[in-house]
C-alpha atoms as a PDB file:
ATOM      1  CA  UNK A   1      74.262 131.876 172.770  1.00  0.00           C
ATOM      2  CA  UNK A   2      70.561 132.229 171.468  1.00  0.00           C
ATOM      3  CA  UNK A   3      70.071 133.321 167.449  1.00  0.00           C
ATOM      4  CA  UNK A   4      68.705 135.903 166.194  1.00  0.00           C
ATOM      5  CA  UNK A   5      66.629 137.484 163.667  1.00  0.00           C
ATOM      6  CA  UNK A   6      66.374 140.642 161.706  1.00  0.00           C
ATOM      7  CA  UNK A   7      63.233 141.399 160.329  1.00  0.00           C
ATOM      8  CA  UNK A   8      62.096 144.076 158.276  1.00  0.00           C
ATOM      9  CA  UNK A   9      58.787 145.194 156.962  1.00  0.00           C
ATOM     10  CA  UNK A  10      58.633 147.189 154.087  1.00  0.00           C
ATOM     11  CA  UNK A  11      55.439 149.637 154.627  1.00  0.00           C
ATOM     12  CA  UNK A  12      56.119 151.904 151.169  1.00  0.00           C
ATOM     13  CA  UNK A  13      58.322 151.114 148.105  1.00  0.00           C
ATOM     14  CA  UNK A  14      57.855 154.109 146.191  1.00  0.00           C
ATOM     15  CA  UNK A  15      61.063 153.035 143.523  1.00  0.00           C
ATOM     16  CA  UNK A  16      61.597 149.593 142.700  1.00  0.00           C
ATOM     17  CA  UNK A  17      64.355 149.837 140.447  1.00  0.00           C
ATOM     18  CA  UNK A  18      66.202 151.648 143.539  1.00  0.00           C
ATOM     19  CA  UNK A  19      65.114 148.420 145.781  1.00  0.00           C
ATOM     20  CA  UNK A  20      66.513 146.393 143.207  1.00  0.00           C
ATOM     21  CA  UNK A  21      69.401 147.928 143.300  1.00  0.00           C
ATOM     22  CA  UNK A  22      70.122 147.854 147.247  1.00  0.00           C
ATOM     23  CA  UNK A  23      69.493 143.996 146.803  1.00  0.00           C
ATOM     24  CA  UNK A  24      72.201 143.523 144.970  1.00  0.00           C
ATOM     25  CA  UNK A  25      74.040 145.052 147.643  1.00  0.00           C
ATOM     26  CA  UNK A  26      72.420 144.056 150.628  1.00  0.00           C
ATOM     27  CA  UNK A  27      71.778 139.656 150.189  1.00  0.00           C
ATOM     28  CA  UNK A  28      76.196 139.854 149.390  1.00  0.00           C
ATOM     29  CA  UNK A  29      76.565 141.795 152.729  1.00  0.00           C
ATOM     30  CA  UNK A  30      74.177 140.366 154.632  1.00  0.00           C
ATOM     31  CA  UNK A  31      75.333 136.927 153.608  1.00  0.00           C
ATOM     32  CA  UNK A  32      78.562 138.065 154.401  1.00  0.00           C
ATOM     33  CA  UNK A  33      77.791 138.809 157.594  1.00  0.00           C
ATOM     34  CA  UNK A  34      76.602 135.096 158.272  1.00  0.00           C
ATOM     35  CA  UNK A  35      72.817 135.573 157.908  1.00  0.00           C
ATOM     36  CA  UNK A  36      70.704 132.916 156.374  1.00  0.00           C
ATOM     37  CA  UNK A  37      67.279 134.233 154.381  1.00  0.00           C
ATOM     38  CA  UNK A  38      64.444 132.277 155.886  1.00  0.00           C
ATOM     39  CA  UNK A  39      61.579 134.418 153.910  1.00  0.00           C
ATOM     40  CA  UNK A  40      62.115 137.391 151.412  1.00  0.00           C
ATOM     41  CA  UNK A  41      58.757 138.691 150.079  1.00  0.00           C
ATOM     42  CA  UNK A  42      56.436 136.546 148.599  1.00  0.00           C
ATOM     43  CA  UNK A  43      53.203 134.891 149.954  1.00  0.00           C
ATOM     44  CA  UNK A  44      52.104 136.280 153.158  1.00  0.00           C
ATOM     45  CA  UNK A  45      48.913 135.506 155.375  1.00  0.00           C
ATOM     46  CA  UNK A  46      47.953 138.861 157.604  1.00  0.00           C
ATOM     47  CA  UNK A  47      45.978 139.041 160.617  1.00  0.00           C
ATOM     48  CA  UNK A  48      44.663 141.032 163.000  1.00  0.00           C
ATOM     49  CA  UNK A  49      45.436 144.512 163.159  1.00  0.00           C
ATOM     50  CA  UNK A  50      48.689 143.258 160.474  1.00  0.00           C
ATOM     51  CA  UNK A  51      49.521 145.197 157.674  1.00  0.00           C
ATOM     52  CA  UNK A  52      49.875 143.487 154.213  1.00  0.00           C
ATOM     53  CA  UNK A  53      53.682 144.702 153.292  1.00  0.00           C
ATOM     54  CA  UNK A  54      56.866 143.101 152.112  1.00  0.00           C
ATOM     55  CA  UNK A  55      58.559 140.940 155.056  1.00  0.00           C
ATOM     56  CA  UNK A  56      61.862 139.887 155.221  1.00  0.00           C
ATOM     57  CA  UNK A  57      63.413 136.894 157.154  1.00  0.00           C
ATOM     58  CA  UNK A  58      67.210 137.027 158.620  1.00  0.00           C
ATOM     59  CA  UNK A  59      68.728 134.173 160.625  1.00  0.00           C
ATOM     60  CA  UNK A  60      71.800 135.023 162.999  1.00  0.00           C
ATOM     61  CA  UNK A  61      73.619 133.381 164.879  1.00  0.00           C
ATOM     62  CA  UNK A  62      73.649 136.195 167.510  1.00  0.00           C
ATOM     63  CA  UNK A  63      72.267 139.193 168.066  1.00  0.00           C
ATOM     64  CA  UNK A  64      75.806 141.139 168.044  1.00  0.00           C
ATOM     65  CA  UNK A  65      76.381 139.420 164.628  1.00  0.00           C
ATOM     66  CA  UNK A  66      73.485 140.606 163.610  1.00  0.00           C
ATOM     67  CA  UNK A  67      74.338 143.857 165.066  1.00  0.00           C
ATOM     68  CA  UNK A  68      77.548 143.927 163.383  1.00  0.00           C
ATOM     69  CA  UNK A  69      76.402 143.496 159.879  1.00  0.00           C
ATOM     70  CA  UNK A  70      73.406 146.105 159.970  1.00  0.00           C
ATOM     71  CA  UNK A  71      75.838 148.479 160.704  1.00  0.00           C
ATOM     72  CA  UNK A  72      78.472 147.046 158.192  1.00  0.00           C
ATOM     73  CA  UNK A  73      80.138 149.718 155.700  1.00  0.00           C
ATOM     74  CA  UNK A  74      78.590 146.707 152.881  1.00  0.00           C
ATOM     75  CA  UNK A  75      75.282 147.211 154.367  1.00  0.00           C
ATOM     76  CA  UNK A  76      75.298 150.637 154.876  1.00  0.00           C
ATOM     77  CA  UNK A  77      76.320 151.258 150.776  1.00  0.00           C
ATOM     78  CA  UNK A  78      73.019 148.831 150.245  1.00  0.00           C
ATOM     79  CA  UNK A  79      70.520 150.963 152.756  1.00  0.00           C
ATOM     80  CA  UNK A  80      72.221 154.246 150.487  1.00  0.00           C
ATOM     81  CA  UNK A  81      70.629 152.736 147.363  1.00  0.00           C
ATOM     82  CA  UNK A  82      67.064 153.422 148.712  1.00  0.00           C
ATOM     83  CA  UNK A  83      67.875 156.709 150.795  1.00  0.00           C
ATOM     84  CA  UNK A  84      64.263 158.573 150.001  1.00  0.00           C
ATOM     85  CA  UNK A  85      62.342 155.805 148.134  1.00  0.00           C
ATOM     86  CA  UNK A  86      61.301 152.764 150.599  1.00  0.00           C
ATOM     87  CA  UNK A  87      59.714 153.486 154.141  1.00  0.00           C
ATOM     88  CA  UNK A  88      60.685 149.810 156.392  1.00  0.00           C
ATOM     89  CA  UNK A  89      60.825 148.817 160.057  1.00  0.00           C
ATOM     90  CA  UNK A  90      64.336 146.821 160.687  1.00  0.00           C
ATOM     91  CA  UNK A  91      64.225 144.819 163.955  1.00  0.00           C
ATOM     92  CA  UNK A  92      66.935 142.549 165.212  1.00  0.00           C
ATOM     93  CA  UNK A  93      64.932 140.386 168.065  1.00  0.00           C
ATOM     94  CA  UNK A  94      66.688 137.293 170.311  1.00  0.00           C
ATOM     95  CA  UNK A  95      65.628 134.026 169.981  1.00  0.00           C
ATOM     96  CA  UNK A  96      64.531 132.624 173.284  1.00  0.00           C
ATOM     97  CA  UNK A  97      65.469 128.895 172.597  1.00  0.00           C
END
């Protein structure tokens, strides 16, 4: 079964103490879950018609798992915590090896 990753760009954070608070949430669930971080913010090279914006990194072992713990009730009390405040594109995409 191929892995998977969950990626999510973060276009606006208009409240970081509110982001701060859904990552204390979120890396427990997602964790939980069975995803591995492979990149969570910092140094990031853009090109093309890219937008310079917070990226975030999941490793899965499938997409269902992955799936599975987007849609947790953990995950879900996480994404709550920034209801309003942070604009983001979540993608869950298959690994093709």
């Amino acid at each position: 079964m191929p892995k998977a990753y969950w990626v999510g760009c973060y276009r606006k954070i208009s409240d970081q103490a509110a982001l701060a608070e859904y990552a204390k949430l979120a890396g427990p669930a997602i964790i939980a879950g069975g995803g591995r971080f492979l990149a969570r913010g910092g140094v990031a090279k853009v090109f093309e018609a890219g937008v310079s914006e917070r990226t975030v990194l999941i490793e899965f072992d499938s997409v269902e798992q992955a799936e599975k713990t987007y849609t947790s009730a953990a995950y879900m009390a996480a994404v709550a915590k920034i209801a309003g405040t942070v604009e983001r594109d979540i993608r869950i995409v298959e690994s093709v090896a």
